[in-house]
N, C-alpha and C. Protein backbone atom coordinates (compact mmCIF):
# COMPACT_ATOMS: atom_id res chain seq x y z
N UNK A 1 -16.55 -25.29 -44.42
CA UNK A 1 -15.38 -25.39 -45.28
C UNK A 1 -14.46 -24.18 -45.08
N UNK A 2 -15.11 -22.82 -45.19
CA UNK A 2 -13.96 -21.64 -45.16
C UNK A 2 -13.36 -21.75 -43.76
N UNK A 3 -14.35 -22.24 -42.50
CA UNK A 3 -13.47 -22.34 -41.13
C UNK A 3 -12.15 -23.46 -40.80
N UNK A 4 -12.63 -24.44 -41.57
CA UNK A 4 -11.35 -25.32 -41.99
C UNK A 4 -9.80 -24.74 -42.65
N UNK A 5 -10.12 -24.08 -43.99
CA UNK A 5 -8.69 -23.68 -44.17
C UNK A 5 -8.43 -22.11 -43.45
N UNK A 6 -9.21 -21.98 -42.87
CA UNK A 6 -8.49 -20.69 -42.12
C UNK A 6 -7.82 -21.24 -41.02
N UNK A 7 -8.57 -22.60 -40.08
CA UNK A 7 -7.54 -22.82 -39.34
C UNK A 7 -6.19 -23.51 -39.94
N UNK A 8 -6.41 -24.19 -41.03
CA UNK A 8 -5.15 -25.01 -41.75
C UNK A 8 -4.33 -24.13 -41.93
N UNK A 9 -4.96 -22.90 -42.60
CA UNK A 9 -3.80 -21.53 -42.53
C UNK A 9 -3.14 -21.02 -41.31
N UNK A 10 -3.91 -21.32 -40.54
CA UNK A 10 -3.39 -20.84 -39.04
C UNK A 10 -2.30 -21.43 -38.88
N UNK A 11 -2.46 -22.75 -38.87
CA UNK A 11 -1.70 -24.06 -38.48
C UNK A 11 -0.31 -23.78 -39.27
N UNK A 12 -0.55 -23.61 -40.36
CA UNK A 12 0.34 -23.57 -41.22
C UNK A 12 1.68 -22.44 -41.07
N UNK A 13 0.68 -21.39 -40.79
CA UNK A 13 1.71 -20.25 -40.49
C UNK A 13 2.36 -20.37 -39.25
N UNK A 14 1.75 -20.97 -38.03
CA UNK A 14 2.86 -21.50 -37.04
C UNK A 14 3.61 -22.04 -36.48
N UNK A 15 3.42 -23.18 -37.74
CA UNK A 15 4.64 -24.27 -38.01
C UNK A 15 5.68 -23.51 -39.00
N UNK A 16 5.64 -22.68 -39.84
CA UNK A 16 6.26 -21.68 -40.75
C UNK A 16 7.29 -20.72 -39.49
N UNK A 17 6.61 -20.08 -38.89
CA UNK A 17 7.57 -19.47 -37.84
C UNK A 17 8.19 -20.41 -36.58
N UNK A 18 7.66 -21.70 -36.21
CA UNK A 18 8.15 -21.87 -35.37
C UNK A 18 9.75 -22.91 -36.15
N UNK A 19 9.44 -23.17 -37.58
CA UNK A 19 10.67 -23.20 -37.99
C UNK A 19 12.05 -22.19 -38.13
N UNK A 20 11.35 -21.51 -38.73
CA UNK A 20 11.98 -20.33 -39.03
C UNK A 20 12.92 -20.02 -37.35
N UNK A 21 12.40 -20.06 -36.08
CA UNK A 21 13.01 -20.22 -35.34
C UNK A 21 13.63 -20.63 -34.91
N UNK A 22 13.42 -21.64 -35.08
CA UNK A 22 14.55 -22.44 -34.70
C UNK A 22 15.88 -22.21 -35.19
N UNK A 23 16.02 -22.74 -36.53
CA UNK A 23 16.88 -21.97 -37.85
C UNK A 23 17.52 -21.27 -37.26
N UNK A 24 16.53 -19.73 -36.60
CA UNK A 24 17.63 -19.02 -36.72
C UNK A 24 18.84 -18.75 -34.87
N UNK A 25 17.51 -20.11 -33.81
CA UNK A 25 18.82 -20.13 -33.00
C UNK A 25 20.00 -20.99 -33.36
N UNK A 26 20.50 -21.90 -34.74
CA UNK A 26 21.16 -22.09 -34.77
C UNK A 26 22.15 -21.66 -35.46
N UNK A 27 22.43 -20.62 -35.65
CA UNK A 27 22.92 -19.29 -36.52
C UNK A 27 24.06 -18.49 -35.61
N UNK A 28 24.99 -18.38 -35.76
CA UNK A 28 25.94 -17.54 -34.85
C UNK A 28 26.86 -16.98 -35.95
N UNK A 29 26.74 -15.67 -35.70
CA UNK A 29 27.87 -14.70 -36.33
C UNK A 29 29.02 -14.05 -35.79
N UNK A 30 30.45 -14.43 -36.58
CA UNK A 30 31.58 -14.05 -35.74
C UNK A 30 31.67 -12.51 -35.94
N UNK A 31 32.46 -12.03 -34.77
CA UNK A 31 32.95 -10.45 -35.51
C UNK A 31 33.75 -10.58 -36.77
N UNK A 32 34.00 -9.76 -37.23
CA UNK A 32 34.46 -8.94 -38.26
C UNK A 32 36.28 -10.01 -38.48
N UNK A 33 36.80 -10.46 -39.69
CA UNK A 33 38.50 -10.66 -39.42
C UNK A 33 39.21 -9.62 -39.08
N UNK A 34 40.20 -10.00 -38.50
CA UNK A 34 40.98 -8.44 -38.14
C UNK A 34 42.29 -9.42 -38.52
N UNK A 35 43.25 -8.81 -39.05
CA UNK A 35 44.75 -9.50 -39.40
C UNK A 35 45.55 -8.51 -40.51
N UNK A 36 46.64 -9.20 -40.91
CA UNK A 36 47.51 -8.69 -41.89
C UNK A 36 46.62 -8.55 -43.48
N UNK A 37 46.44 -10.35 -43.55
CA UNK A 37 46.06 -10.03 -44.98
C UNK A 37 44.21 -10.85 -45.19
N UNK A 38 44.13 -11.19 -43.87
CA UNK A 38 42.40 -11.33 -43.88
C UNK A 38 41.82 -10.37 -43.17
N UNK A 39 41.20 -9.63 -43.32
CA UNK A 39 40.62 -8.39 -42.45
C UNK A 39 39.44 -7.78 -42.81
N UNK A 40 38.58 -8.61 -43.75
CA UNK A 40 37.07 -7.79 -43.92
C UNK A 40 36.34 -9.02 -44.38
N UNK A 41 34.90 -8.83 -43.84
CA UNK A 41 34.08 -10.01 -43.77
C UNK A 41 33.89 -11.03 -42.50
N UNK A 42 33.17 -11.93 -42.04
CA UNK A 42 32.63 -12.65 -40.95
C UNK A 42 32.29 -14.00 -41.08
N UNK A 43 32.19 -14.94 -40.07
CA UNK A 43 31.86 -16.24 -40.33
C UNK A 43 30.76 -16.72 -39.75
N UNK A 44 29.74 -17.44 -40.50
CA UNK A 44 28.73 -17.83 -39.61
C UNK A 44 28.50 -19.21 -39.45
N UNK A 45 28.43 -19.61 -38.44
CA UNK A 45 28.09 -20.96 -38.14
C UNK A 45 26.50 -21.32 -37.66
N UNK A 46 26.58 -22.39 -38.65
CA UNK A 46 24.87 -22.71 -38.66
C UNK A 46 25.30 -24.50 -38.39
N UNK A 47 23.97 -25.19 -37.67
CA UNK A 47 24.03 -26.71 -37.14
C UNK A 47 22.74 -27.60 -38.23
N UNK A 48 23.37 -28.33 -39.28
CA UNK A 48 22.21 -28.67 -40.29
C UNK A 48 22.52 -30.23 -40.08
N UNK A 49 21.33 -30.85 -39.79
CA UNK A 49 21.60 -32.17 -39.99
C UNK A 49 22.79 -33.18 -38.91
N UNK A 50 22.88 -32.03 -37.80
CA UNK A 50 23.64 -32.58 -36.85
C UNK A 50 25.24 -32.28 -36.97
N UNK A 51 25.57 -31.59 -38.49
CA UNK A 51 26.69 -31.18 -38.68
C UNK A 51 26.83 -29.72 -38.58
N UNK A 52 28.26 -29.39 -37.94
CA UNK A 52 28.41 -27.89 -37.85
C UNK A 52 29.28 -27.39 -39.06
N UNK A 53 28.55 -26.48 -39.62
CA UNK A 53 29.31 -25.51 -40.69
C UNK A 53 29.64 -24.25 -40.61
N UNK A 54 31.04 -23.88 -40.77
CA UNK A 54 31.11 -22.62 -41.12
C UNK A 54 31.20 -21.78 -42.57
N UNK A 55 30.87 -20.92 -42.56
CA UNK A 55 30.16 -20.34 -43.95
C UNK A 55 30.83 -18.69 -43.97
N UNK A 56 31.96 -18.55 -44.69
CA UNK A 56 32.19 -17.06 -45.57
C UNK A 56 31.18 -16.15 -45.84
N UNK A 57 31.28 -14.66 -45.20
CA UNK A 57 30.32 -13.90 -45.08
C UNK A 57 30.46 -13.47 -46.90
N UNK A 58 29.64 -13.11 -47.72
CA UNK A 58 29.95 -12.70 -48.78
C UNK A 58 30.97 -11.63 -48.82
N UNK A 59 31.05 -10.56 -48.27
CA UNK A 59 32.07 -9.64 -48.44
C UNK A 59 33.77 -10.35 -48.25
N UNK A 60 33.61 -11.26 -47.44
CA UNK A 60 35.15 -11.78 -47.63
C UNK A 60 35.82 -11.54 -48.55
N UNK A 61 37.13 -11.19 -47.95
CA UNK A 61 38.08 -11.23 -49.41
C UNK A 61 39.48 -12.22 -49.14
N UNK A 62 39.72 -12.98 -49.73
CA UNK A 62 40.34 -14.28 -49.52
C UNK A 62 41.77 -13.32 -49.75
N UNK A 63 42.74 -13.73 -49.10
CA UNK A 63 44.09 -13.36 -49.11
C UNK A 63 45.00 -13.70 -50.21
N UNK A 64 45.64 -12.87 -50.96
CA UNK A 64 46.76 -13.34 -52.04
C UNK A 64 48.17 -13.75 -51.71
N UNK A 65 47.83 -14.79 -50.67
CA UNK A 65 49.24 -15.91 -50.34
C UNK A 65 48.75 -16.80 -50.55
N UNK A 66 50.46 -17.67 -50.59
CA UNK A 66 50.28 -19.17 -50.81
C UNK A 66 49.67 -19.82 -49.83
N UNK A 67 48.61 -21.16 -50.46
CA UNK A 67 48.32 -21.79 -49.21
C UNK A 67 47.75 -21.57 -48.54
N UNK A 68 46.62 -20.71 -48.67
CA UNK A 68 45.52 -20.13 -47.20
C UNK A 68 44.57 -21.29 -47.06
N UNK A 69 44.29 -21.69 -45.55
CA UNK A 69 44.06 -22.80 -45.20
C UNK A 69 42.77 -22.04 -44.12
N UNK A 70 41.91 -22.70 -43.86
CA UNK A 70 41.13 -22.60 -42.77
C UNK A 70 41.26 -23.36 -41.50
N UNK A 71 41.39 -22.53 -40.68
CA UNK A 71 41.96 -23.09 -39.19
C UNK A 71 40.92 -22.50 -38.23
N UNK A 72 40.54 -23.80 -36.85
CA UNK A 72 39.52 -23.26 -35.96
C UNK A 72 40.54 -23.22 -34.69
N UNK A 73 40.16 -22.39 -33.44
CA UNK A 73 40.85 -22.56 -32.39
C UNK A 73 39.66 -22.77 -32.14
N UNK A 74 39.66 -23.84 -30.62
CA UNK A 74 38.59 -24.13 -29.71
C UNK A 74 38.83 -23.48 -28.38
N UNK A 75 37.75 -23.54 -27.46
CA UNK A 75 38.09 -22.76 -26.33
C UNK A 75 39.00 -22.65 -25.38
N UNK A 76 40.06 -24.28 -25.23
CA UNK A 76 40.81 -23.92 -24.61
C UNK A 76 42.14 -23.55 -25.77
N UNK A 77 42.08 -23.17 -26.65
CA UNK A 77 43.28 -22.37 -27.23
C UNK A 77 43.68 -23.74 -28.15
N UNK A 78 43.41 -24.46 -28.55
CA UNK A 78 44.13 -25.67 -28.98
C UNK A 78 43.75 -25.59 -30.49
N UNK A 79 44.51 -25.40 -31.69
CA UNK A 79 44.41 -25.01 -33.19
C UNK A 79 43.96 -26.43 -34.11
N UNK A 80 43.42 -26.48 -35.17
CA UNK A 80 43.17 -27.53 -36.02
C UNK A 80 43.00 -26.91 -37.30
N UNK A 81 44.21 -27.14 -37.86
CA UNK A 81 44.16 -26.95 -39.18
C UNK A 81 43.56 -27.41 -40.15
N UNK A 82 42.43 -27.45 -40.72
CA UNK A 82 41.16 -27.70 -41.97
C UNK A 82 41.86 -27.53 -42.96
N UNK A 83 41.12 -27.65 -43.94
CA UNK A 83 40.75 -27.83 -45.28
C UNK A 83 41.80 -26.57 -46.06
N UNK A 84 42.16 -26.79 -47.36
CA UNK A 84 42.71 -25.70 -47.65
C UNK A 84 41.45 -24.40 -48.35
N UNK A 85 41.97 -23.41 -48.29
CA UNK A 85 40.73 -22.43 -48.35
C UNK A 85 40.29 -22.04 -50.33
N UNK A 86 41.14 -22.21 -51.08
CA UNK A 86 41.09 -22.14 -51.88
C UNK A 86 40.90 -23.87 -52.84
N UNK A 87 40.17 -24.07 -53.68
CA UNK A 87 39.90 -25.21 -54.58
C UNK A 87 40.89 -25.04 -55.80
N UNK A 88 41.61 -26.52 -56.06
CA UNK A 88 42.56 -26.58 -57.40
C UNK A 88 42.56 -25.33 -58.61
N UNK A 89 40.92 -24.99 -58.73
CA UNK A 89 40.52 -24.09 -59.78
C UNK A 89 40.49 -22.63 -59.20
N UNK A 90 40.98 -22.27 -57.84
CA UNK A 90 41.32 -21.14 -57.15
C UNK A 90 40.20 -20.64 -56.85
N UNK A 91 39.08 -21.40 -56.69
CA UNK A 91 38.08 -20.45 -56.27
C UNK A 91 37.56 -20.30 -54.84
N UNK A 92 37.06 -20.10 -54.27
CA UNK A 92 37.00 -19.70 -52.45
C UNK A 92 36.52 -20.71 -52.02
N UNK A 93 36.39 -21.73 -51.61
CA UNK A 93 35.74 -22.39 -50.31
C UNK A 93 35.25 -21.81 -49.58
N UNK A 94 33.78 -21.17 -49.68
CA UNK A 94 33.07 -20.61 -48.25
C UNK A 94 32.47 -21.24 -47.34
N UNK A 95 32.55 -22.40 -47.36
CA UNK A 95 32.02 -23.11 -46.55
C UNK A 95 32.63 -24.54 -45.98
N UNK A 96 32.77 -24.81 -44.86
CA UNK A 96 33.29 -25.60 -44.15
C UNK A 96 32.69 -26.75 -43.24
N UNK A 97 32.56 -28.18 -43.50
CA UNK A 97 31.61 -28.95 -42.36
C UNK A 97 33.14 -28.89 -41.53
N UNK A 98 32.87 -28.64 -40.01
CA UNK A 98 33.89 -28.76 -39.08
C UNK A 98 34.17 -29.85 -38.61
N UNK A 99 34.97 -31.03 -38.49
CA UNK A 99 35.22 -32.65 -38.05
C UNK A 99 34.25 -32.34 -36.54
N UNK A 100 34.00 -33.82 -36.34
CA UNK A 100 33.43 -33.81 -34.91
C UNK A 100 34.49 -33.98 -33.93
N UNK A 101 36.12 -34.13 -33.99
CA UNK A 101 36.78 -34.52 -33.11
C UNK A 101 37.03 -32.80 -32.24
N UNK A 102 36.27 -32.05 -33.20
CA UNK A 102 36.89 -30.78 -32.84
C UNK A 102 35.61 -30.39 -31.91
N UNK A 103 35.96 -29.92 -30.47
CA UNK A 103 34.83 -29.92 -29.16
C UNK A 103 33.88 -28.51 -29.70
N UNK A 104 34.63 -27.25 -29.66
CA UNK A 104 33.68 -26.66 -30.06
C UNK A 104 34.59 -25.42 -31.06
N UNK A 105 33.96 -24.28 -31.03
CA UNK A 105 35.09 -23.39 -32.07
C UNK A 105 34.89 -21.83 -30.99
N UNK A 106 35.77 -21.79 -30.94
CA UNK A 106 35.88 -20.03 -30.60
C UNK A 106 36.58 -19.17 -31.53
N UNK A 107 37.29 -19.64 -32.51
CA UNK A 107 37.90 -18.50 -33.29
C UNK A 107 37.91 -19.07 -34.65
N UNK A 108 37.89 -18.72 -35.71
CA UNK A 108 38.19 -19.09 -37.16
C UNK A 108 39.62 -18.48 -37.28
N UNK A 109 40.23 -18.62 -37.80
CA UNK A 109 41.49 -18.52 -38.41
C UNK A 109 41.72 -18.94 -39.86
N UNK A 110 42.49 -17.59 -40.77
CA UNK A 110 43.07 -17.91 -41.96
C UNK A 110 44.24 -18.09 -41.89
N UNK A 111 45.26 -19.33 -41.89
CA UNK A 111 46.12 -19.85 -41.90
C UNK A 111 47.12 -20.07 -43.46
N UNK A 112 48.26 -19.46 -42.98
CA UNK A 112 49.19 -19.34 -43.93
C UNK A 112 49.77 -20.91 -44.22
N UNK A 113 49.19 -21.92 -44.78
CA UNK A 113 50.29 -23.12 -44.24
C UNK A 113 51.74 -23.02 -45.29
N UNK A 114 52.04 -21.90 -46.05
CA UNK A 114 53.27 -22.14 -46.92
C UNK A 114 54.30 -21.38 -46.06
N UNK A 115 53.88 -20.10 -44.98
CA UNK A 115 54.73 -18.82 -44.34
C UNK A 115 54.36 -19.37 -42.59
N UNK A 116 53.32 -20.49 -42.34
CA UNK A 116 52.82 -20.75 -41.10
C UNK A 116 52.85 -19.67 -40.50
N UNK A 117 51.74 -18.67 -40.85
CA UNK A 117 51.28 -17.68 -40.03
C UNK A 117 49.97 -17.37 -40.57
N UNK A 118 49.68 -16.50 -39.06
CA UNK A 118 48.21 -16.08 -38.77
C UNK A 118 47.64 -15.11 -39.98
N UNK A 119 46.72 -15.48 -41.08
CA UNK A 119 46.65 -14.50 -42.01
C UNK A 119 45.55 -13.30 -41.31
N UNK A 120 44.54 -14.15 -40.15
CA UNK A 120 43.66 -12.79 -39.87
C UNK A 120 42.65 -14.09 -38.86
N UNK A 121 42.35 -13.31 -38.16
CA UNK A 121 40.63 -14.42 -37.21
C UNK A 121 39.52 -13.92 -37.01
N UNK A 122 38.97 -14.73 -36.94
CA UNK A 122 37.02 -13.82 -36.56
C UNK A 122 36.47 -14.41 -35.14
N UNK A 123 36.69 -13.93 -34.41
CA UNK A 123 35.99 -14.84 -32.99
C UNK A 123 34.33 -14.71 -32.94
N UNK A 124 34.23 -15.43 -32.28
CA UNK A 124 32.96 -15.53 -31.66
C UNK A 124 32.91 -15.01 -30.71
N UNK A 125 31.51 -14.48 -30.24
CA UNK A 125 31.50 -14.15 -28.78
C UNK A 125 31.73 -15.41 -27.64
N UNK A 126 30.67 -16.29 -27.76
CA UNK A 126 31.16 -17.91 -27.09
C UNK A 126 31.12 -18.40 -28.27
N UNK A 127 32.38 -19.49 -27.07
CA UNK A 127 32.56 -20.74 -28.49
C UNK A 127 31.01 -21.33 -28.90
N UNK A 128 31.35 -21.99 -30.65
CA UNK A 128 29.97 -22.98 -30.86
C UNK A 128 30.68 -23.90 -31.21
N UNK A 129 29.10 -24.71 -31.21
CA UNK A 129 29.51 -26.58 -31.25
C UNK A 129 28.70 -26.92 -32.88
């Protein structure tokens, strides 16, 4: 009996890490925003369920203009303007499922859509899907 759950424990703990691995190759962290009025905090993109999300590093600090929108560039430079970044009740949207029409992402972008300008971006090192 005790050689049984020690291996079940075994078992257990290496299905525990070999999740955990996985997990965390699907995890990518952008640099830092750099811009006018987005410029501190990071984006991470994680793949759950076959959908790609991007996710507001907690330190973000959301910009005080009208209209900040979340925008991805993909690798060959081509923009798609998302979701607006703020909810009716003004509170942050940190998180984003990305459409599938969009190939992959190389840059996040905070998008002015009331001044249509660049509020700040976070690249990736390579694009993700």
């Amino acid at each position: 009996m005790g050689m049984n759950c020690k291996t079940i424990l075994a078992s257990l703990t290496a299905l525990v890490i070999a999740a955990t691995s996985s997990i965390a190759q699907d995890s990518h962290k952008s640099g830092p925003f750099q811009g006018p009025k987005a410029n501190k905090g990071s984006v991470t993109h994680t793949t759950q369920d076959g959908k790609s999300t991007l996710t507001l590093s907690d330190d973000f600090v959301p910009p005080q203009t009208p209209d900040p929108h979340w925008q991805v560039v993909d690798s060959n430079g081509k923009t798609y303007l998302l979701d607006r970044l703020m909810t009716k009740s003004q509170k942050v949207k940190k998180s984003i499922v990305v459409p599938e029409y969009v190939p992959d992402v190389a840059k996040v972008q905070i998008w002015c859509a009331f001044a249509e300008t660049n509020l700040g971006e976070a690249a990736f090192d390579h694009p993700v899907k």
